[in-house]
N, C-alpha and C. Protein backbone atom coordinates (compact mmCIF):
# COMPACT_ATOMS: atom_id res chain seq x y z
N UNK A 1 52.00 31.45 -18.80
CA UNK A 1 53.09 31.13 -17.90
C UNK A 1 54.39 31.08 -18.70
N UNK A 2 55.34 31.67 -18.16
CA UNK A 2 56.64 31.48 -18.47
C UNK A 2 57.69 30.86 -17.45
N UNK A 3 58.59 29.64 -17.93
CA UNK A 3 59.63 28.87 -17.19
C UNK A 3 61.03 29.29 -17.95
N UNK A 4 61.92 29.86 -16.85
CA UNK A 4 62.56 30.93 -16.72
C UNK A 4 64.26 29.90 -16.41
N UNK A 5 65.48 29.80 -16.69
CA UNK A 5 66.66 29.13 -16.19
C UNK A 5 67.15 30.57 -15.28
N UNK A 6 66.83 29.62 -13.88
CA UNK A 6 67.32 31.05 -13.25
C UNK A 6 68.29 30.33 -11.87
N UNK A 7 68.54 29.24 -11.38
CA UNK A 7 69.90 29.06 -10.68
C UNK A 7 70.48 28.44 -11.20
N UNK A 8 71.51 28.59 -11.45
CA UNK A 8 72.89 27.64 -11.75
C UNK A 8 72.96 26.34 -10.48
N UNK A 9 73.37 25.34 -11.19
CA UNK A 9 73.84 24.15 -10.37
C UNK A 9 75.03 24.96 -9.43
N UNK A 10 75.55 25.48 -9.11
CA UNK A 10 76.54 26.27 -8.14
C UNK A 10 75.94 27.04 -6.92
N UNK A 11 74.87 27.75 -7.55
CA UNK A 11 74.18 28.55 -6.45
C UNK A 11 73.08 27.45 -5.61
N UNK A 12 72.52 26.30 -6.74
CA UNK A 12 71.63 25.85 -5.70
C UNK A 12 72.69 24.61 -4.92
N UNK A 13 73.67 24.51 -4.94
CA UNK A 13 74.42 23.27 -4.68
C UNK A 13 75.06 24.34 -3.17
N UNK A 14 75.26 25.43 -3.68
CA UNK A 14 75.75 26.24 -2.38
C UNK A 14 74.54 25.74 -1.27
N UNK A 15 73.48 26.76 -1.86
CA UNK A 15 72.03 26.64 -1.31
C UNK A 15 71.76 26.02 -0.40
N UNK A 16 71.99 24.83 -0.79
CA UNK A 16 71.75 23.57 -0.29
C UNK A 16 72.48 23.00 0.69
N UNK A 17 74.03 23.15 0.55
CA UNK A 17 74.59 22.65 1.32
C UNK A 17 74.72 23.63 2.54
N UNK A 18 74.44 25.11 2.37
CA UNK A 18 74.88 26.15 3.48
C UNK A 18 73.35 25.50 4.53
N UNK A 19 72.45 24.81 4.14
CA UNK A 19 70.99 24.97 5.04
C UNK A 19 71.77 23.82 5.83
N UNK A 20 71.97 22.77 5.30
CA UNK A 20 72.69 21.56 5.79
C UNK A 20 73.55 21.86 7.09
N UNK A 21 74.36 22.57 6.37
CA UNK A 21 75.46 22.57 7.50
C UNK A 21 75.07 23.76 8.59
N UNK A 22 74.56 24.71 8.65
CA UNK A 22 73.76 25.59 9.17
C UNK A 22 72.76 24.82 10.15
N UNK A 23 71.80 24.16 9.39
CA UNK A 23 71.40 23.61 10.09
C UNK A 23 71.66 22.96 11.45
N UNK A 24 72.90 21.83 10.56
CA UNK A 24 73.53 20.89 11.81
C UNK A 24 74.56 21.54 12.73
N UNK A 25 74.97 22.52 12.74
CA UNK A 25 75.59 23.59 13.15
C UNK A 25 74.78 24.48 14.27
N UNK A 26 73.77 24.55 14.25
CA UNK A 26 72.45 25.39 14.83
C UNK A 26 71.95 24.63 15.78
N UNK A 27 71.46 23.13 15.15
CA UNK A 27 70.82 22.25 16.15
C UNK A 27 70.75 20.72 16.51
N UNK A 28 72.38 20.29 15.57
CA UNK A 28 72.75 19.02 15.92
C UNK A 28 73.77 19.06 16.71
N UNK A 29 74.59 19.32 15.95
CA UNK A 29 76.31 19.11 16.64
C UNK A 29 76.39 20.05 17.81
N UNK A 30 77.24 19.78 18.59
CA UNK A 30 77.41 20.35 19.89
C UNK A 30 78.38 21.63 19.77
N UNK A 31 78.13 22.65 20.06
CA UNK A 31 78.57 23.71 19.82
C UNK A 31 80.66 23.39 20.66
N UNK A 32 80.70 22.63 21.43
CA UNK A 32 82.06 22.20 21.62
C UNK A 32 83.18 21.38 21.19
N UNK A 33 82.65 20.87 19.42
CA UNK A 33 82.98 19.60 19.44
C UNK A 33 83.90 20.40 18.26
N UNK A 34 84.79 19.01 17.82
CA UNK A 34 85.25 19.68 16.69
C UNK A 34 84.67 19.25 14.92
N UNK A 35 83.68 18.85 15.26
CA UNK A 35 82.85 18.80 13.90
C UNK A 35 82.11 19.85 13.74
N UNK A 36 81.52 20.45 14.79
CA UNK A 36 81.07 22.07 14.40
C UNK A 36 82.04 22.63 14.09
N UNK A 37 83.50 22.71 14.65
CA UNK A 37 84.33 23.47 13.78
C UNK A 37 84.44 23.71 12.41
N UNK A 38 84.58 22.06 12.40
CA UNK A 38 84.65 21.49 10.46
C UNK A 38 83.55 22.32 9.62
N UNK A 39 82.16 21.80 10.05
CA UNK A 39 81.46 22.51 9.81
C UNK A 39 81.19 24.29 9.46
N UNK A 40 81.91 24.22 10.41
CA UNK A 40 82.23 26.13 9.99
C UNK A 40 83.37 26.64 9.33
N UNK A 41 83.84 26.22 9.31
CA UNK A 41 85.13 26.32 8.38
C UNK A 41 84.41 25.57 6.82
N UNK A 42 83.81 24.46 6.53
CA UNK A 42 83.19 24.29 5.42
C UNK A 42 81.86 25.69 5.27
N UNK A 43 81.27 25.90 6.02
CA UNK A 43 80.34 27.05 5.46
C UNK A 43 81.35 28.31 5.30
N UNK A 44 82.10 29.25 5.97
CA UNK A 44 82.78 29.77 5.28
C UNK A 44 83.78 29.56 3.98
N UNK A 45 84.02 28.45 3.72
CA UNK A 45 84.22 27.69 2.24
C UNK A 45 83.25 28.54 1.88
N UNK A 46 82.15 27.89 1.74
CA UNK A 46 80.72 27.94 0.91
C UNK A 46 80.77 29.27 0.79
N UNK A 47 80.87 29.86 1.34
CA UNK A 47 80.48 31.60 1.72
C UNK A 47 81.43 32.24 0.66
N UNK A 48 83.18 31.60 0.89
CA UNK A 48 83.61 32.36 -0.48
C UNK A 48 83.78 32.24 -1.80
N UNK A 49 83.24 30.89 -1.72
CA UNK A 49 82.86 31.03 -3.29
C UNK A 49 82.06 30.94 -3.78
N UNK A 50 80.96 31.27 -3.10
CA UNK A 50 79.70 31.88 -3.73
C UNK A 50 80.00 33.50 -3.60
N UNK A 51 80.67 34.31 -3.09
CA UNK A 51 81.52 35.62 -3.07
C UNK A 51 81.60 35.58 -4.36
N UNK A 52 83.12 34.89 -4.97
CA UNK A 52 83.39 34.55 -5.99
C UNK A 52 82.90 34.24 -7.30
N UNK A 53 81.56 33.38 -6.93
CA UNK A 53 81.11 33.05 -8.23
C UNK A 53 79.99 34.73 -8.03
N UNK A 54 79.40 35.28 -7.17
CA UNK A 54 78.45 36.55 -7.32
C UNK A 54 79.59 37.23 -8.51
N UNK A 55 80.95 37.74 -8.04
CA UNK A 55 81.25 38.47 -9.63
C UNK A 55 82.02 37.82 -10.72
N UNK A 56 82.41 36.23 -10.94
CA UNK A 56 82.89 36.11 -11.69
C UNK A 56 81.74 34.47 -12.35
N UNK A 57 80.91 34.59 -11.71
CA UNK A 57 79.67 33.47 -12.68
C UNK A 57 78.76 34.57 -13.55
N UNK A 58 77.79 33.78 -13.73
CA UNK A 58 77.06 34.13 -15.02
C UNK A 58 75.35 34.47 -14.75
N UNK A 59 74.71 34.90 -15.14
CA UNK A 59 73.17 35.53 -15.14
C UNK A 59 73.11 36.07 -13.38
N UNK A 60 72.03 35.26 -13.26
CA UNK A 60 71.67 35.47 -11.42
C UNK A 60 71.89 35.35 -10.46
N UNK A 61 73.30 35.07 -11.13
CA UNK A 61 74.34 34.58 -9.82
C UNK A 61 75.10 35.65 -9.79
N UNK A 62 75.38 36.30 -10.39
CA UNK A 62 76.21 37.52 -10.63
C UNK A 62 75.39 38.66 -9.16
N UNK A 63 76.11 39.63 -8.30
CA UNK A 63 75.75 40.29 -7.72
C UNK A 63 75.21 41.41 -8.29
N UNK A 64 75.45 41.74 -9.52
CA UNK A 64 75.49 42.60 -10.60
C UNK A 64 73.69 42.97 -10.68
N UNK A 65 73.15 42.01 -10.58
CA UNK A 65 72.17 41.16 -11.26
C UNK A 65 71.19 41.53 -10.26
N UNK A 66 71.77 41.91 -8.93
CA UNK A 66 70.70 42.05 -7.73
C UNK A 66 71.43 42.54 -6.37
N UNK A 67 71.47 44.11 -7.22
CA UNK A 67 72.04 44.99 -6.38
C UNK A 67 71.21 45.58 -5.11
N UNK A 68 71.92 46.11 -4.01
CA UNK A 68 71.01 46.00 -2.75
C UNK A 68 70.26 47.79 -3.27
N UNK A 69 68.66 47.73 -3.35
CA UNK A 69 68.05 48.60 -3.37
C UNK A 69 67.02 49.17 -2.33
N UNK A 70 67.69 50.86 -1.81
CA UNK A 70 66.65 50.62 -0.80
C UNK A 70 64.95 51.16 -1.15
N UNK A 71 65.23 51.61 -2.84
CA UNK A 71 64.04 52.37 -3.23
C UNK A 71 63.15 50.76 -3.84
N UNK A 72 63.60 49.95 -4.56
CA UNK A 72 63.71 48.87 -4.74
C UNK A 72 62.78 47.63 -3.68
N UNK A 73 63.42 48.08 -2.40
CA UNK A 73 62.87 47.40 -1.06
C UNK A 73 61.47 47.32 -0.86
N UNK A 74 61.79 49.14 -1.02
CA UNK A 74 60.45 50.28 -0.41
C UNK A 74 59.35 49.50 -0.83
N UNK A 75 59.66 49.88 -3.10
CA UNK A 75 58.79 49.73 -3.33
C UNK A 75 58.12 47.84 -3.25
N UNK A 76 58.68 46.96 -3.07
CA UNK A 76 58.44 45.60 -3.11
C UNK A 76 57.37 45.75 -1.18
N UNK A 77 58.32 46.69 -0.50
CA UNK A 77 56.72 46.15 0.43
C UNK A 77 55.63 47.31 -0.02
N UNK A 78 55.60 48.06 -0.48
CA UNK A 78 54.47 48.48 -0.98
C UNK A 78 53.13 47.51 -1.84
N UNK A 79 54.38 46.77 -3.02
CA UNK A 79 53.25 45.80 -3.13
C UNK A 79 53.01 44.83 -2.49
N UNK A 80 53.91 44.23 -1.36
CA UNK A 80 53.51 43.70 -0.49
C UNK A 80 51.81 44.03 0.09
N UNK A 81 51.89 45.26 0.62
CA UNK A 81 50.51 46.06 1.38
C UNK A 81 49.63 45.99 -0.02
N UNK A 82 49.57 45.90 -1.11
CA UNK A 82 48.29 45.66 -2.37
C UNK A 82 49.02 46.33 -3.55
N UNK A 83 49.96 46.64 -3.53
CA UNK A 83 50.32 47.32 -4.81
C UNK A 83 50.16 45.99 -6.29
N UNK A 84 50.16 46.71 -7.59
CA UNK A 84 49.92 45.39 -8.07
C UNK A 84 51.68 44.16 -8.49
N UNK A 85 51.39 43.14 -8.78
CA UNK A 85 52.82 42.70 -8.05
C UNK A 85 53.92 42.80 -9.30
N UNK A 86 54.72 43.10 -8.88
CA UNK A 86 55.85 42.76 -10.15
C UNK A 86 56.96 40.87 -9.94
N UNK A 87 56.88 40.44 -10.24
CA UNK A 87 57.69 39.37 -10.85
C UNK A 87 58.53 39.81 -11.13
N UNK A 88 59.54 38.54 -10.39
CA UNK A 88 61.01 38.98 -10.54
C UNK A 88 62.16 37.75 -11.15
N UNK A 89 62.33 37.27 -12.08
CA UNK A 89 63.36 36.52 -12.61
C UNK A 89 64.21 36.11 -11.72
N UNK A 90 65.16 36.98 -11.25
CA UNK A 90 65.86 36.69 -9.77
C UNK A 90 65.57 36.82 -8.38
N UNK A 91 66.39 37.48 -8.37
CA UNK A 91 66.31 37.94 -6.62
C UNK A 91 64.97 38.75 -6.38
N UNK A 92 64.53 39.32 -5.27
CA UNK A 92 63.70 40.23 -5.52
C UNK A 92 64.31 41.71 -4.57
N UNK A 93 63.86 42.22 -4.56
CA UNK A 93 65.09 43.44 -3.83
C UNK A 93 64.91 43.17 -2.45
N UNK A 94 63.50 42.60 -1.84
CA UNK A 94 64.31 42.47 -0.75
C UNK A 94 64.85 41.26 -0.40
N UNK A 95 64.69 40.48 -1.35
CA UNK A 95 65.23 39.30 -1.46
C UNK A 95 67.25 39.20 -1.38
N UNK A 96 67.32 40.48 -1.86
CA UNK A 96 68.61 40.76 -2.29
C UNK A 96 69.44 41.57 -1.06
N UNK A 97 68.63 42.09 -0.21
CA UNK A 97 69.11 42.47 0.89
C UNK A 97 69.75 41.41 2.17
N UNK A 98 68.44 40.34 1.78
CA UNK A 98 68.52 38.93 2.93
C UNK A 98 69.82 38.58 2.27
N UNK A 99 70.43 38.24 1.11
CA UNK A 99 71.19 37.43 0.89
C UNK A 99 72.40 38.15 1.48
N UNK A 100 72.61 39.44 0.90
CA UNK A 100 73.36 40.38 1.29
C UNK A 100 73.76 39.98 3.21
N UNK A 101 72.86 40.42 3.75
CA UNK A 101 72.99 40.00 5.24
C UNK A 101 73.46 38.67 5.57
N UNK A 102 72.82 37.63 4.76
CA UNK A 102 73.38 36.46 5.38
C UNK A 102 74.39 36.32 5.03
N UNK A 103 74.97 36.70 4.00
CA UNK A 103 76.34 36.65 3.35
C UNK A 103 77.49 36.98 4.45
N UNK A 104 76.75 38.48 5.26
CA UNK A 104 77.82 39.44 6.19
C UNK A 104 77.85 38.55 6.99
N UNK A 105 76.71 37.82 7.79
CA UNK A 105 76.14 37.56 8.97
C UNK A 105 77.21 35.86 8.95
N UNK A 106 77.37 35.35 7.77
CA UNK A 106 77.68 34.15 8.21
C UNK A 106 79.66 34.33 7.93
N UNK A 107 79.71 35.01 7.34
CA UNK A 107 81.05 35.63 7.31
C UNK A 107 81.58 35.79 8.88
N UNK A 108 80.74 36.72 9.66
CA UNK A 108 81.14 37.21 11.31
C UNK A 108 81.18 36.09 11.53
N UNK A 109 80.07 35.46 11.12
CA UNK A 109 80.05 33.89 12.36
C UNK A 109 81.52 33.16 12.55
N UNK A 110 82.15 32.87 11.49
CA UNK A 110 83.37 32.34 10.50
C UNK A 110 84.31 32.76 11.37
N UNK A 111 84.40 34.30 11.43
CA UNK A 111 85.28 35.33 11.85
C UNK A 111 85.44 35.05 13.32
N UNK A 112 84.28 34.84 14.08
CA UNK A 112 84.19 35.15 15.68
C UNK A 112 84.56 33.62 16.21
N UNK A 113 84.17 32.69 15.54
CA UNK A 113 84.32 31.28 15.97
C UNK A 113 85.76 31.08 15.72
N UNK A 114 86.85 31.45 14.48
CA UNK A 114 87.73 31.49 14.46
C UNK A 114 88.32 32.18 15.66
N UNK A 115 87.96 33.46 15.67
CA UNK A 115 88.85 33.85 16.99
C UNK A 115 88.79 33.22 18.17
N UNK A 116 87.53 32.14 18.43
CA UNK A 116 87.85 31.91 19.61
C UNK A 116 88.30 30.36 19.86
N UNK A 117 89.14 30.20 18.09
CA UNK A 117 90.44 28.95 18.53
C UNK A 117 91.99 29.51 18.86
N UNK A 118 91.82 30.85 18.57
CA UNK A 118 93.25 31.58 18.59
C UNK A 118 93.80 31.84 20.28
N UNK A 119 95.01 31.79 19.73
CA UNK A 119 95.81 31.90 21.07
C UNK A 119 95.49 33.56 22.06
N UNK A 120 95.52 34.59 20.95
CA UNK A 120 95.57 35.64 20.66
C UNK A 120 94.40 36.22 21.47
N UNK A 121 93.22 35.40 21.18
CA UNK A 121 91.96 35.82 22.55
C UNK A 121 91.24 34.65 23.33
N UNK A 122 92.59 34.02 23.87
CA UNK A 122 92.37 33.35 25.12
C UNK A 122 91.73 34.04 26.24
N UNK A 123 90.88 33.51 27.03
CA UNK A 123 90.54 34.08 28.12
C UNK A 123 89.64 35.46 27.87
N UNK A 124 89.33 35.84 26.81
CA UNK A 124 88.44 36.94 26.66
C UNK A 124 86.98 36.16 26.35
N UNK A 125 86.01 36.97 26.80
CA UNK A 125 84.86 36.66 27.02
C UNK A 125 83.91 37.22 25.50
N UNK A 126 84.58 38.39 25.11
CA UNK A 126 83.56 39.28 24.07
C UNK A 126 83.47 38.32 22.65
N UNK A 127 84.92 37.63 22.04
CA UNK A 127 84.47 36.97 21.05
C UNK A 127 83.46 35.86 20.80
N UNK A 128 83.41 35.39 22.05
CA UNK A 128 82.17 34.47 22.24
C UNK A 128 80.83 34.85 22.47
N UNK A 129 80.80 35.94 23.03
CA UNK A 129 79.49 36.64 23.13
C UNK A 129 79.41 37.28 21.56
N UNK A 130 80.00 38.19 21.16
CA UNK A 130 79.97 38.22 19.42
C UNK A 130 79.45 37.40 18.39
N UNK A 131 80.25 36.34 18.85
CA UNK A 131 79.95 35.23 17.79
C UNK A 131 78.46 34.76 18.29
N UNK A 132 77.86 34.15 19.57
CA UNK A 132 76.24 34.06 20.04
C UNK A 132 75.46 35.18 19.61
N UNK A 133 75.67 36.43 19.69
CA UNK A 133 74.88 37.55 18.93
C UNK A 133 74.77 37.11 17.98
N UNK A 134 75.79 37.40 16.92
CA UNK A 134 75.75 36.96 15.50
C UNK A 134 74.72 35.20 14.85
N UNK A 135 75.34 34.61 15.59
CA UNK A 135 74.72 33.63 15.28
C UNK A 135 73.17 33.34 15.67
N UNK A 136 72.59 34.22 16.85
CA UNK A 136 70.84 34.49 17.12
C UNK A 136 70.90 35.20 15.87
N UNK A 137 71.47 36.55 15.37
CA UNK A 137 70.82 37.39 14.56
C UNK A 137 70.52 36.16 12.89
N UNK A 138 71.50 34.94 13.01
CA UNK A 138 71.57 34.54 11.67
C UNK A 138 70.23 33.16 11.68
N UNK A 139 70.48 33.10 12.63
CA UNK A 139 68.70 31.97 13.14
C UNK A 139 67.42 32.83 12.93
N UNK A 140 67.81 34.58 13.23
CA UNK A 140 66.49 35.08 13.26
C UNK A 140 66.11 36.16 11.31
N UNK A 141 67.40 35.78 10.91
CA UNK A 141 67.04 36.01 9.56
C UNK A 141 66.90 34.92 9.05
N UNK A 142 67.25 33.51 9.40
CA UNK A 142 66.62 32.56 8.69
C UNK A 142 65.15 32.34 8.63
N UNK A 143 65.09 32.17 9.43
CA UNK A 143 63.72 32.23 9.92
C UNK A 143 62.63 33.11 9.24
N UNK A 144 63.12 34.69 8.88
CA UNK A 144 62.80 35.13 8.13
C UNK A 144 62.64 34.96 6.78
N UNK A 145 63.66 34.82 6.21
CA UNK A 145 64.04 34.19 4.80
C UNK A 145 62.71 33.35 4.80
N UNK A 146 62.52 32.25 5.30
CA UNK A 146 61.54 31.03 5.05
C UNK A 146 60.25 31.43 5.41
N UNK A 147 60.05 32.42 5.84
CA UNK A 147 58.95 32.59 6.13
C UNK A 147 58.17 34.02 4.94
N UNK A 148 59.36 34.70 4.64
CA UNK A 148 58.93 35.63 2.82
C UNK A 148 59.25 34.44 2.05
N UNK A 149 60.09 33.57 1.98
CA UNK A 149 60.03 32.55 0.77
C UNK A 149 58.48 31.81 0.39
N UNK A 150 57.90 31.76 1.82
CA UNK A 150 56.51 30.99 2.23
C UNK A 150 55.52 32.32 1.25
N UNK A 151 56.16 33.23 1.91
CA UNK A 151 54.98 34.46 1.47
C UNK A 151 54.38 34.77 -0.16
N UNK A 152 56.01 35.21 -0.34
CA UNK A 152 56.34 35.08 -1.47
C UNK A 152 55.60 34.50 -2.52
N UNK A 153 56.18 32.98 -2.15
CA UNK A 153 55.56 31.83 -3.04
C UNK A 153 54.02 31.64 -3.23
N UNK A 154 53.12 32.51 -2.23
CA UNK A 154 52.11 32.35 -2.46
C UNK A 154 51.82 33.52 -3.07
N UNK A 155 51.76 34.70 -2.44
CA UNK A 155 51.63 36.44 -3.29
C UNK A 155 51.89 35.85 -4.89
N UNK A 156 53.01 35.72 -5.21
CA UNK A 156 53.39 35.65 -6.41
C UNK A 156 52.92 34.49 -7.21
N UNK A 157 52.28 33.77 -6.77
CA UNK A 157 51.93 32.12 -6.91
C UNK A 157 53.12 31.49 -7.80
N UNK A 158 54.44 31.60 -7.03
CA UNK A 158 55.71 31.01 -8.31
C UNK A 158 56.31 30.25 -6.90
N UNK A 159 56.48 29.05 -7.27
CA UNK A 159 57.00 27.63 -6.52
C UNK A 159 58.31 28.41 -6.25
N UNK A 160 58.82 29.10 -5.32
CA UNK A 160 60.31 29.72 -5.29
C UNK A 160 61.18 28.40 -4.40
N UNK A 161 60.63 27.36 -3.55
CA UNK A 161 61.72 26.26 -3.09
C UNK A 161 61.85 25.33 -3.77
N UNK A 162 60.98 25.52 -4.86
CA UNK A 162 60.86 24.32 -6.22
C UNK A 162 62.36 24.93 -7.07
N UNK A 163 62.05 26.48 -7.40
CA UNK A 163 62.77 26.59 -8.36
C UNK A 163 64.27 26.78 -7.74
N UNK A 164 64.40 26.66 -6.69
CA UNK A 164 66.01 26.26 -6.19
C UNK A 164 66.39 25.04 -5.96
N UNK A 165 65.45 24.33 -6.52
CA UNK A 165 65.98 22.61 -6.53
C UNK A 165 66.10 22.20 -8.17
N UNK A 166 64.88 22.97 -8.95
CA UNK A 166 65.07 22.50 -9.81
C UNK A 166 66.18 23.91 -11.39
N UNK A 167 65.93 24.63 -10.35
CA UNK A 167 66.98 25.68 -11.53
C UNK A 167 65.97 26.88 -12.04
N UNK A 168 64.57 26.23 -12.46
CA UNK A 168 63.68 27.09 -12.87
C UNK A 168 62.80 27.61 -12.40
N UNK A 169 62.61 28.61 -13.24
CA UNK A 169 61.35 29.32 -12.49
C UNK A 169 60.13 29.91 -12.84
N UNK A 170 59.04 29.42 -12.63
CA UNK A 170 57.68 29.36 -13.31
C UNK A 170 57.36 30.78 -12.77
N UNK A 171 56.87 31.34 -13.94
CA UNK A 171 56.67 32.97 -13.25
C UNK A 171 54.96 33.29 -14.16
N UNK A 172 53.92 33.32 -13.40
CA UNK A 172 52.75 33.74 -14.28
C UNK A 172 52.99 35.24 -15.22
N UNK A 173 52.28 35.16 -16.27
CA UNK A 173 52.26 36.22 -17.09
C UNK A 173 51.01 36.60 -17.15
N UNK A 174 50.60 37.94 -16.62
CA UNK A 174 49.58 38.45 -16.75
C UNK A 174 48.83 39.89 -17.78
């Protein structure tokens, strides 16, 4: 076995706080109030500077580090279906796609909820329907996410919600 320094206190502090507020955003606070606002306006915070730190932090935080691959993808569900597995230090490619998406996905959210405090699209109906699209599509990649994190963690037998709390990452060597 090898234990690996693979999040920065930045990425899991993002991490952490984007599930939080996401969360309470999703299925506490009342989608009319103005603490979901707050709330969204703090996750787009979150959103840009974890932007920020992807090209100007360090190892696996860097976007550099876990570029979106679609041969990359392919081959990760291949070993998904029995291929034999490769271990991945960081991201995993399709690991790197989810982030990628949620990145876009919570950006729109940001974008569409903003527009519909503006004067500018009063009385229009589409930014609100936009922003409800967007925000099912970002419940139904969560959902996802946790459920390859689940997968994952077992295929690979490496604690992956451990090692975003604790930084590291136990990776078998075979």
């Amino acid at each position: 076995m090898q234990t690996v320094r693979v999040w920065d206190p930045l990425v899991r502090l993002f991490h952490w706080s984007l599930v939080i507020g996401f969360a309470a955003n999703a299925l506490i606070v009342p989608e009319d109030s103005r603490l979901h606002i707050w709330i969204g306006y703090g996750i787009v915070g979150l959103v840009a500077v974890r932007v920020l730190w992807g090209f100007f932090g360090r190892g696996y935080a860097r976007f550099d580090s876990f570029p979106p691959s679609l041969s990359g993808a392919l081959a990760q569900v291949r070993e998904i279906a029995g291929a034999p597995i490769t271990r991945h230090r960081g991201h995993t490619p399709l690991g790197a796609w989810m982030i990628y998406n949620l990145i876009v996905t919570l950006a729109l959210i940001g974008m569409t909820g903003h527009m519909m405090t503006m004067d500018a699209f009063w009385g229009l109906e589409w930014p609100e329907a936009l922003h409800e699209a967007v925000v099912s599509w970002a419940e139904i990649s969560v959902v996802a996410h946790i459920v390859a994190v689940i997968v994952e963690s077992r295929r690979t037998r490496t604690n992956l919600p451990l090692a975003m709390v604790t930084g590291y990452k136990t990776l078998l060597t075979e």
